[in-house]
Protein backbone atom coordinates (compact mmCIF):
# COMPACT_ATOMS: atom_id res chain seq x y z
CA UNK A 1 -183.69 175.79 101.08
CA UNK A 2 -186.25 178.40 101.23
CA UNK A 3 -185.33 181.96 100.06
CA UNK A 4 -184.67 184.97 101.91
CA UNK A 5 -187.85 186.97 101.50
CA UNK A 6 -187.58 190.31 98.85
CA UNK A 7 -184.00 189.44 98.65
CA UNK A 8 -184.93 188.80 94.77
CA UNK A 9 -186.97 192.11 94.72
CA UNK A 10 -183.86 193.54 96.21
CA UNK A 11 -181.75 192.73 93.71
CA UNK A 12 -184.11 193.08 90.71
CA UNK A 13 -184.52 196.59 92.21
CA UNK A 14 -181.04 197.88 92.35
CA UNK A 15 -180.23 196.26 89.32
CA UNK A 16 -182.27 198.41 87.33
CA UNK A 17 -180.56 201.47 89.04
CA UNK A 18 -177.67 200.33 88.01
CA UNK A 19 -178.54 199.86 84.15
CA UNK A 20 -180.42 203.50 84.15
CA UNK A 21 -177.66 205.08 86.33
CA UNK A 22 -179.79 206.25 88.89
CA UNK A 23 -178.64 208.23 91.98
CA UNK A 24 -177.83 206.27 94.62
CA UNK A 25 -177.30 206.84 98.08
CA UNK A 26 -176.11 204.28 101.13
CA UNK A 27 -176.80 204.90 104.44
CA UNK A 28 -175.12 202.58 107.30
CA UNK A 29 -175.50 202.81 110.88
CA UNK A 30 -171.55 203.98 112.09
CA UNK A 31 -170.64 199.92 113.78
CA UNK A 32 -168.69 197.68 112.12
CA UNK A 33 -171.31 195.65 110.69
CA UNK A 34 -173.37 198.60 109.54
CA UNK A 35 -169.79 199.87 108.01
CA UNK A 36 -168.70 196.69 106.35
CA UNK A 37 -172.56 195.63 104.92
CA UNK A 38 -171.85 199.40 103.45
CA UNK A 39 -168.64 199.12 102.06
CA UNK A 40 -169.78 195.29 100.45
CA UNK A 41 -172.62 196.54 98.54
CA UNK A 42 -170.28 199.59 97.21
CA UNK A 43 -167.71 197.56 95.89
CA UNK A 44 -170.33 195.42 93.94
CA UNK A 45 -171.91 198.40 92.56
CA UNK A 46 -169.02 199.66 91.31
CA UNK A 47 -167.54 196.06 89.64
CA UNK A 48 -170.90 196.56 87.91
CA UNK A 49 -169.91 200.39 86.48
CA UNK A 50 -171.87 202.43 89.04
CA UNK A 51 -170.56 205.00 91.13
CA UNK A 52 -172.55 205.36 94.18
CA UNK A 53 -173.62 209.17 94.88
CA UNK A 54 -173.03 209.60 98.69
CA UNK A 55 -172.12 207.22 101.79
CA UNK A 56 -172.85 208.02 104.84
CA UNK A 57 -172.93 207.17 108.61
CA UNK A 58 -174.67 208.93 111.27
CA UNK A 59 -173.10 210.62 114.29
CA UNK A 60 -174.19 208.69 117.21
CA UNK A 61 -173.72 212.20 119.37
CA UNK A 62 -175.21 214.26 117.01
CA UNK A 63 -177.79 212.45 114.85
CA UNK A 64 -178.46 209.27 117.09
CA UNK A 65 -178.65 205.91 116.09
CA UNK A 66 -180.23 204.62 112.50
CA UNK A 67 -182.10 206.92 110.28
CA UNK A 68 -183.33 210.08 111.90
CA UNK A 69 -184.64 213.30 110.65
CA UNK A 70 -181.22 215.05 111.12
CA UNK A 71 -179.44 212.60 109.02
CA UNK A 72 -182.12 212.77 106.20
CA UNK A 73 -181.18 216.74 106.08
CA UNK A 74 -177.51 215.32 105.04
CA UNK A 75 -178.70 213.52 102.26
CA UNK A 76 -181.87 214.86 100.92
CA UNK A 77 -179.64 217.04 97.92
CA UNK A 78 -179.48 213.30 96.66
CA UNK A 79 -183.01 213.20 96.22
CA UNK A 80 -184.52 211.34 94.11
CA UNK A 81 -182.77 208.51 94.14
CA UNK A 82 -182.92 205.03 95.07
CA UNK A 83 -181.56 204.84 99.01
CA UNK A 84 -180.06 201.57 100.78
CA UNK A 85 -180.13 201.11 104.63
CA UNK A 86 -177.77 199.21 106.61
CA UNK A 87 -177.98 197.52 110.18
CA UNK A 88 -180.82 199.99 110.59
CA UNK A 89 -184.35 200.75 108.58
CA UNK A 90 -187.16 198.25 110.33
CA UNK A 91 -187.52 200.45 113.17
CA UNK A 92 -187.54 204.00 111.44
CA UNK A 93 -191.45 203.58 110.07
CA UNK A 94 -191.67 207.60 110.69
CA UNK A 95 -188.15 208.40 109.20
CA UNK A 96 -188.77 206.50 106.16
CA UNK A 97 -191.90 207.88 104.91
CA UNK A 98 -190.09 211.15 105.50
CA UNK A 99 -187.46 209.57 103.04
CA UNK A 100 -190.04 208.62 100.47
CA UNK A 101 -191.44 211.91 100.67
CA UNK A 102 -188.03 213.50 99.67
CA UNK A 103 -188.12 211.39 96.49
CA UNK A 104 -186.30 207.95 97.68
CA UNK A 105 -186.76 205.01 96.71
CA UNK A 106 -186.16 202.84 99.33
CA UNK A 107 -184.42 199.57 100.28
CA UNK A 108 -183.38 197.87 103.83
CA UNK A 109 -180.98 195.20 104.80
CA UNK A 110 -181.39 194.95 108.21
CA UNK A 111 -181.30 191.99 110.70
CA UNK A 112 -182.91 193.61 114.10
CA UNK A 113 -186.46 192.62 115.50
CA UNK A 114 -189.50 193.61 114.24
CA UNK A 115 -190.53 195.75 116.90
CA UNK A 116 -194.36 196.53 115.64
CA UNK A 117 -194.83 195.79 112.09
CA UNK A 118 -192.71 195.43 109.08
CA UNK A 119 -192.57 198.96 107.76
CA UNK A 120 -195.03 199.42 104.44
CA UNK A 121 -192.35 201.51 102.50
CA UNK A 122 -189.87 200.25 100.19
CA UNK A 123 -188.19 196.59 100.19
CA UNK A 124 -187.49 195.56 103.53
CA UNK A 125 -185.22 192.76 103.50
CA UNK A 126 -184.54 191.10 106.74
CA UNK A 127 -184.57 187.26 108.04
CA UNK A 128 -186.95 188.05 111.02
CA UNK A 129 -189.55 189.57 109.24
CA UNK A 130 -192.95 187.81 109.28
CA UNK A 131 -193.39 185.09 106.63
CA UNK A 132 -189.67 184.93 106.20
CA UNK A 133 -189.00 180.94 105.72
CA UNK A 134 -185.38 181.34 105.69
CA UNK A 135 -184.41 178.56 108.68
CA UNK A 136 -181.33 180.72 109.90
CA UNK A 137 -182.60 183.86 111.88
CA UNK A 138 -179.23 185.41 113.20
CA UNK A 139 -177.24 186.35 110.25
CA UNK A 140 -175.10 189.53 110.67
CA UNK A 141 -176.20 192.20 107.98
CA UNK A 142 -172.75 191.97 106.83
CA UNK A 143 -174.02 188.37 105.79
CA UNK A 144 -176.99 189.52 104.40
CA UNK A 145 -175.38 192.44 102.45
CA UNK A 146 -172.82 189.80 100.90
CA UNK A 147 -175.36 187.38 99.64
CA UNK A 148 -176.94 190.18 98.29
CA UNK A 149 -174.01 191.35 96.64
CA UNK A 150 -173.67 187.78 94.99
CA UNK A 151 -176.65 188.39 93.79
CA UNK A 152 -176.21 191.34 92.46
CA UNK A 153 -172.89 190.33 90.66
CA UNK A 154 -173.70 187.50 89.29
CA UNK A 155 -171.49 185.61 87.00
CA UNK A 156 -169.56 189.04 87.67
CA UNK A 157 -167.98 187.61 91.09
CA UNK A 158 -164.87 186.98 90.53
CA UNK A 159 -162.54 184.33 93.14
CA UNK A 160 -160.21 187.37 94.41
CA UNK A 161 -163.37 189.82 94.86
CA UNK A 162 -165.76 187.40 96.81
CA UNK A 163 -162.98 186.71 98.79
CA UNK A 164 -162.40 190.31 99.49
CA UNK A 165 -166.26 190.53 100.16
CA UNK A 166 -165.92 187.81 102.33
CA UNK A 167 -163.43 189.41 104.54
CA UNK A 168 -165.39 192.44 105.14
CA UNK A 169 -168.82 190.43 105.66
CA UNK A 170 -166.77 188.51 108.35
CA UNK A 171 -165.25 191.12 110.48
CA UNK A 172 -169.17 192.82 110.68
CA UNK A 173 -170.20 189.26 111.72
CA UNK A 174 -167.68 188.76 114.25
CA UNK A 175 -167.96 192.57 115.42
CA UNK A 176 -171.73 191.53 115.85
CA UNK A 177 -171.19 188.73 117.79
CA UNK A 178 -173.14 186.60 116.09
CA UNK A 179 -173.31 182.82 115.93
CA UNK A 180 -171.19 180.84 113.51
CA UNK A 181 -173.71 179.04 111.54
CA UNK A 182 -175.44 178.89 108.18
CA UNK A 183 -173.46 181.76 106.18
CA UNK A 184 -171.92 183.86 108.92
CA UNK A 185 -169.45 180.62 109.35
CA UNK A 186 -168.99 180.18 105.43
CA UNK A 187 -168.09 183.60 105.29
CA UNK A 188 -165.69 183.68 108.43
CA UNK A 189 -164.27 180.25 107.55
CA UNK A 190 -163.39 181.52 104.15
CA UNK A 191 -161.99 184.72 105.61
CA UNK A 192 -159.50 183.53 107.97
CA UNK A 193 -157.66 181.32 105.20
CA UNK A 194 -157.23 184.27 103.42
CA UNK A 195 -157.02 187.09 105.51
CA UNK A 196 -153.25 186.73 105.83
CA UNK A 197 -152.75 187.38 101.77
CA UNK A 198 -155.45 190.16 101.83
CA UNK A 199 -155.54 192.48 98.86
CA UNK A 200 -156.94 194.55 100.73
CA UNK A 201 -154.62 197.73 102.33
CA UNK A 202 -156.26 198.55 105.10
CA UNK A 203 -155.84 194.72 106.44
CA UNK A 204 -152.49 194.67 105.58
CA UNK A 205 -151.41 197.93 107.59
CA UNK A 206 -153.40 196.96 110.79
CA UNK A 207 -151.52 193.67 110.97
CA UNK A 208 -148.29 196.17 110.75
CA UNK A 209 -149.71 198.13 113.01
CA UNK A 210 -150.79 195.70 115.88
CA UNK A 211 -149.44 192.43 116.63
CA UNK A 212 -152.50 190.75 115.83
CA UNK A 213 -152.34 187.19 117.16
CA UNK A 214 -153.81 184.69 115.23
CA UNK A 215 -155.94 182.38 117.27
CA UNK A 216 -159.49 181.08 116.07
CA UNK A 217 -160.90 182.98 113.88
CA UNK A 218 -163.09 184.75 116.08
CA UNK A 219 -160.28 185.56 118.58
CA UNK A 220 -158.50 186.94 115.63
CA UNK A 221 -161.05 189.03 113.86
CA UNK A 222 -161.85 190.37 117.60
CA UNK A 223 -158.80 191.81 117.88
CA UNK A 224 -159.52 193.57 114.86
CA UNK A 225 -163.04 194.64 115.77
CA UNK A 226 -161.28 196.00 118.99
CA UNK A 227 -159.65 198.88 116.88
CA UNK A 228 -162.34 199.44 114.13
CA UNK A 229 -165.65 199.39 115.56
CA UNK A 230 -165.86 202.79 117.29
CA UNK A 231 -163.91 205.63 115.03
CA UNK A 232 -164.60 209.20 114.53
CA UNK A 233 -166.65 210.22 111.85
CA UNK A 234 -165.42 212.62 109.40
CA UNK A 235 -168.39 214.12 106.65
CA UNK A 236 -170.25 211.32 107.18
CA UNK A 237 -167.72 208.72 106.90
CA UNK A 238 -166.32 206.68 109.98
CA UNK A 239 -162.70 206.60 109.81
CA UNK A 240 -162.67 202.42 109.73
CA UNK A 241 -164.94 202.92 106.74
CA UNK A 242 -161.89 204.85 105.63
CA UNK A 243 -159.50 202.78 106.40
CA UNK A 244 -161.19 199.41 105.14
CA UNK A 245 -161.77 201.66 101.48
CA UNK A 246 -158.30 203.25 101.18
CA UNK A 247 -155.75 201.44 98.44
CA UNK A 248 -153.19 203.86 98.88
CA UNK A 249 -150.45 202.70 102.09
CA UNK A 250 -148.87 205.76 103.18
CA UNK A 251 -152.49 206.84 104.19
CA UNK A 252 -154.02 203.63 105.25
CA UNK A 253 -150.71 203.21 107.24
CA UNK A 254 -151.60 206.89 109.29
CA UNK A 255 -154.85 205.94 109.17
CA UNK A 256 -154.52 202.62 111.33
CA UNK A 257 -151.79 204.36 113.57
CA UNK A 258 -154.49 206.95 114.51
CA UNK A 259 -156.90 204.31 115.18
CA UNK A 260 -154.93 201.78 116.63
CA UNK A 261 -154.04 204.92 119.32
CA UNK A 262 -157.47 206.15 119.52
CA UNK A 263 -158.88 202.46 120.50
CA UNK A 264 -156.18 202.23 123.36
CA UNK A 265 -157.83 205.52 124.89
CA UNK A 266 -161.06 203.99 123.87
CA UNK A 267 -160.44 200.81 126.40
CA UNK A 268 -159.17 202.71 128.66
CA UNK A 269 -161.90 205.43 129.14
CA UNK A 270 -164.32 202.29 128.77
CA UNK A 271 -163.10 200.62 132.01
CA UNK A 272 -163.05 203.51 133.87
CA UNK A 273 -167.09 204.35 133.40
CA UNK A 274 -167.69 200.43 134.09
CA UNK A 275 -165.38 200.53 137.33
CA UNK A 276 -166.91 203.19 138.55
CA UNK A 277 -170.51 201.70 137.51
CA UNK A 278 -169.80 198.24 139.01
CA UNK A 279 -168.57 199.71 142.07
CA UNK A 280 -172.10 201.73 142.77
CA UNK A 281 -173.72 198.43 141.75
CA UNK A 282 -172.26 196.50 144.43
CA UNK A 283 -173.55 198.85 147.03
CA UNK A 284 -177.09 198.66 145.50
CA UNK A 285 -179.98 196.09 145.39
CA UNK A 286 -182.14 195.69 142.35
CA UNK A 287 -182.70 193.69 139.31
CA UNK A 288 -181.14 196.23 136.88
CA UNK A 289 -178.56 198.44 136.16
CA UNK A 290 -179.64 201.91 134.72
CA UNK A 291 -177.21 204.21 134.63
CA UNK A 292 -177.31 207.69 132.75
CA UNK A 293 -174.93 210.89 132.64
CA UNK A 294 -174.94 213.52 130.26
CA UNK A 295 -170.36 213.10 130.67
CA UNK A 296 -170.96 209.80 128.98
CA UNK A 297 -170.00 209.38 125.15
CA UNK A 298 -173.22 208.11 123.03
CA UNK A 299 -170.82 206.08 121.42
CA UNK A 300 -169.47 204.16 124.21
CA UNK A 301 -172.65 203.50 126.06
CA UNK A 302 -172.69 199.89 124.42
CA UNK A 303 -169.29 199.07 125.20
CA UNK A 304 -169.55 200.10 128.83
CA UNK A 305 -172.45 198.36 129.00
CA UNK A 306 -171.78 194.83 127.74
CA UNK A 307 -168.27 195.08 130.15
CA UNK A 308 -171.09 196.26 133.27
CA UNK A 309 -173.33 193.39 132.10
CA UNK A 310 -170.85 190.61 131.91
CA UNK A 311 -169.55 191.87 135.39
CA UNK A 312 -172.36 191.71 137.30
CA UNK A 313 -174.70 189.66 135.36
CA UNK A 314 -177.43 192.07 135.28
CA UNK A 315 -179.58 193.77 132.51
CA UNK A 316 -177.53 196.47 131.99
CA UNK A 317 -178.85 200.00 130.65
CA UNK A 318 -176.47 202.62 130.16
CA UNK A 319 -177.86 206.05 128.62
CA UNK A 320 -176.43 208.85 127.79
CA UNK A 321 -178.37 212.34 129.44
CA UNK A 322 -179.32 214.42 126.60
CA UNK A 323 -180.89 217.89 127.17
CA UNK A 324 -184.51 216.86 126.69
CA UNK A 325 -184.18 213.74 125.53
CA UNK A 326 -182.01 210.56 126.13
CA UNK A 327 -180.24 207.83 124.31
CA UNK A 328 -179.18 204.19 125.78
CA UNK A 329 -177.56 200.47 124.84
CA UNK A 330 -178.38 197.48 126.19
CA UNK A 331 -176.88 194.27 127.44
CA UNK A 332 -178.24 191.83 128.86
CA UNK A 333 -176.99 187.73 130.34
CA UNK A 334 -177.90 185.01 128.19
CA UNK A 335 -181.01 183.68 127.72
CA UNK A 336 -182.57 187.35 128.35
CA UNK A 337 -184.49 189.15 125.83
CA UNK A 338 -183.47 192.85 125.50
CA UNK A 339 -186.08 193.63 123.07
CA UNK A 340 -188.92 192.06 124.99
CA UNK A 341 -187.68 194.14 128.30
CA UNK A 342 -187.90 197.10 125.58
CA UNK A 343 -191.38 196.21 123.99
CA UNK A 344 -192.83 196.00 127.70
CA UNK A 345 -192.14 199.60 127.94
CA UNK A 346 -193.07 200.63 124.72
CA UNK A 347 -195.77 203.27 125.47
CA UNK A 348 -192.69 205.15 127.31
CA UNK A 349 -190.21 205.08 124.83
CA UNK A 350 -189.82 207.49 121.88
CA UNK A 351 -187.58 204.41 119.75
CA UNK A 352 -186.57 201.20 120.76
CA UNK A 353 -184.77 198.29 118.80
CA UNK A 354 -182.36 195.98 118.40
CA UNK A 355 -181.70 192.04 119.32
CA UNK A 356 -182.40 189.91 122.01
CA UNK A 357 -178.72 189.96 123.70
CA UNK A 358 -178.18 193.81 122.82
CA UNK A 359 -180.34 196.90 122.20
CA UNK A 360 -181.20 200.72 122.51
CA UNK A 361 -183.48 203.08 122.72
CA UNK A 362 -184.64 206.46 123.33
CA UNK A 363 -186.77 208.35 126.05
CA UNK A 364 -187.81 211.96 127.29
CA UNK A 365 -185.80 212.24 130.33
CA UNK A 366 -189.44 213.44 131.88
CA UNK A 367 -190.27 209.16 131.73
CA UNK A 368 -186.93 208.08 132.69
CA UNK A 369 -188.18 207.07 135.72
CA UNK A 370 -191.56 205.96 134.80
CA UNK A 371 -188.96 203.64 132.37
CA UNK A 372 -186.95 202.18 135.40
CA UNK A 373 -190.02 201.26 137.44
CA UNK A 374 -191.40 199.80 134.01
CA UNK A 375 -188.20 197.69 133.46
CA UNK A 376 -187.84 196.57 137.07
CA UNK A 377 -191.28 195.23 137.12
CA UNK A 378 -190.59 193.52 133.90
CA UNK A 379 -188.20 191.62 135.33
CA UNK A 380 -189.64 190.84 138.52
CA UNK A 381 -192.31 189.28 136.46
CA UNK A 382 -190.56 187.12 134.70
């Protein structure tokens, strides 16, 4: 089967970081698949006697989505360094030659479209990249960040550690929603048989914690990516990152009460923004939803949207209003391509990206409704 293209690069790359002892820095995008790619990758480093300088996730209300220039301030004292993206990177051409002017070396795992063109700096690993031959095109980056991490270890992974890889690699898949083929189903497969006898703490606590019924396997790791896939962040670490990391119980045990508690709120704020978008909807014509308020939570624009979305059936565009400028998620049916809707508008937006079912992007509230008209006509057209 063909090879994942730079994976080998990849690998040959941070390798040689970890025999010099370089500084090295991850940087995840705050979901659960950005979280658990992180947390894989740092676990293999450290099996191979490197202790990674800084992890860190971005504040979706503060910093945005992916690498910005805010979040680079957080981790330039790391500088130089070698620096590994997560669930983010292949959009962020600006943000990473800002990177690899602070001294980074530079390497993304990523499994969004290619928006424009491949960025030119550092090793960009990701399945849809151009000239990529590997057959499977919707691996997870939790996928991509464990057969990475094989590589990495070697003859170093051990039975009881890639199946404690596996775990992690499966709950970012499932959190993803992405399909169960090709190694997103080895991975989830192998994680459900052992899931129940997890090592792992934080597993163990949540299933204390919550009544977790067991189901298929992606009913059951749902349940989990209910809880764990929007957290506060604390210093630049989400509080599932926490959780999923911590070997002592007594915390991990307060830990997954807090977030258990915080994800019933969660739901419950959640429906009440779609209600009260699917009731205006009903009273409205038009091929879209696009709703913005400067109340709503960045964080929760994605989950109100794909609830909105699977409602009313509609390509669904929830922002939140930001002073100047504004940041939004996107759902749409199936069959619909979010990212082409986005590319159409391109010359509006200030950053767009994602994957065909689900996306975001960002706009100057002065071309919010120059972005509208631009989406309705896309649609129309099609």
């Amino acid at each position: 089967m063909p090879e994942i293209k730079n994976l080998k690069k990849a690998v040959k790359r941070t390798l040689k970081a970890v025999k010099a002892k370089e500084t090295v820095v991850l940087f995840g995008d705050a979901d659960l698949d950005g979280i658990t790619s992180t947390l894989i990758v740092e676990e293999a480093l450290k099996t191979l006697g490197l202790q990674v300088k800084k992890v860190y996730f971005p504040d979706r209300e503060i910093e945005g989505y992916s690498l910005s220039q805010k979040a680079l301030l957080k981790i330039k004292s790391c500088a130089p360094g070698l620096l590994i993206l997560f669930d983010c990177g292949v959009s962020n051409h600006k943000e990473l030659k800002l990177a690899d002017k602070l001294g980074f070396d530079l390497l993304v795992l990523d499994h969004h479209e290619v928006v424009k063109e491949v960025p030119k700096t550092g090793i960009i690993v990701d399945v849809k990249q151009p000239k990529d031959d590997y057959p499977f095109k919707n691996l997870s980056t939790s996928t991509l960040a464990y057969v990475f991490a094989c590589g990495l270890l070697g003859k170093n992974l051990f039975p009881k550690n890639d199946e404690s890889l596996k775990e992690l690699s499966a709950l970012g898949a499932i959190a993803d929603m992405m399909e169960l083929a090709d190694v997103n189903q080895e991975v989830v497969e192998s994680a459900f048989k052992t899931i129940f006898s997890s090592f792992r703490v934080g597993f163990q606590v949540l299933r204390r914690v919550v009544s977790l019924k067991e189901g298929t396997a992606r009913e059951f790791f749902s349940q989990m990516v209910g809880i764990l896939n929007i957290t506060e962040i604390e210093h630049g670490l989400t509080l599932s990152y926490l959780l999923l990391k911590e070997s002592n119980e007594e915390k991990a045990l307060l830990l997954a009460k807090k977030l258990y508690f915080d994800s019933e709120k969660r739901r419950q704020d959640i429906t009440d923004i779609a209600n009260s978008i699917i009731s205006m909807a009903e009273e409205r014509q038009g091929s879209i939803i696009f709703e913005g308020s400067p109340d709503y939570r960045q964080y929760l624009t994605g989950a109100v949207a794909s609830r909105v979305c699977n409602r009313v059936k509609k390509p669904t565009f929830i922002y939140k209003l930001g002073k100047e400028e504004s940041r939004g998620s996107v759902r749409v049916p199936y069959g619909v391509d979010a990212v082409l809707a986005l590319k159409s508008c391109s010359k509006i937006l200030s950053m767009f990206g994602g994957h065909k079912p689900a996306a975001g992007f960002s706009v100057l509230n002065e071309n919010l409704d120059a972005f509208k008209t631009c989406l309705e006509n896309h649609f129309k057209s099609l």
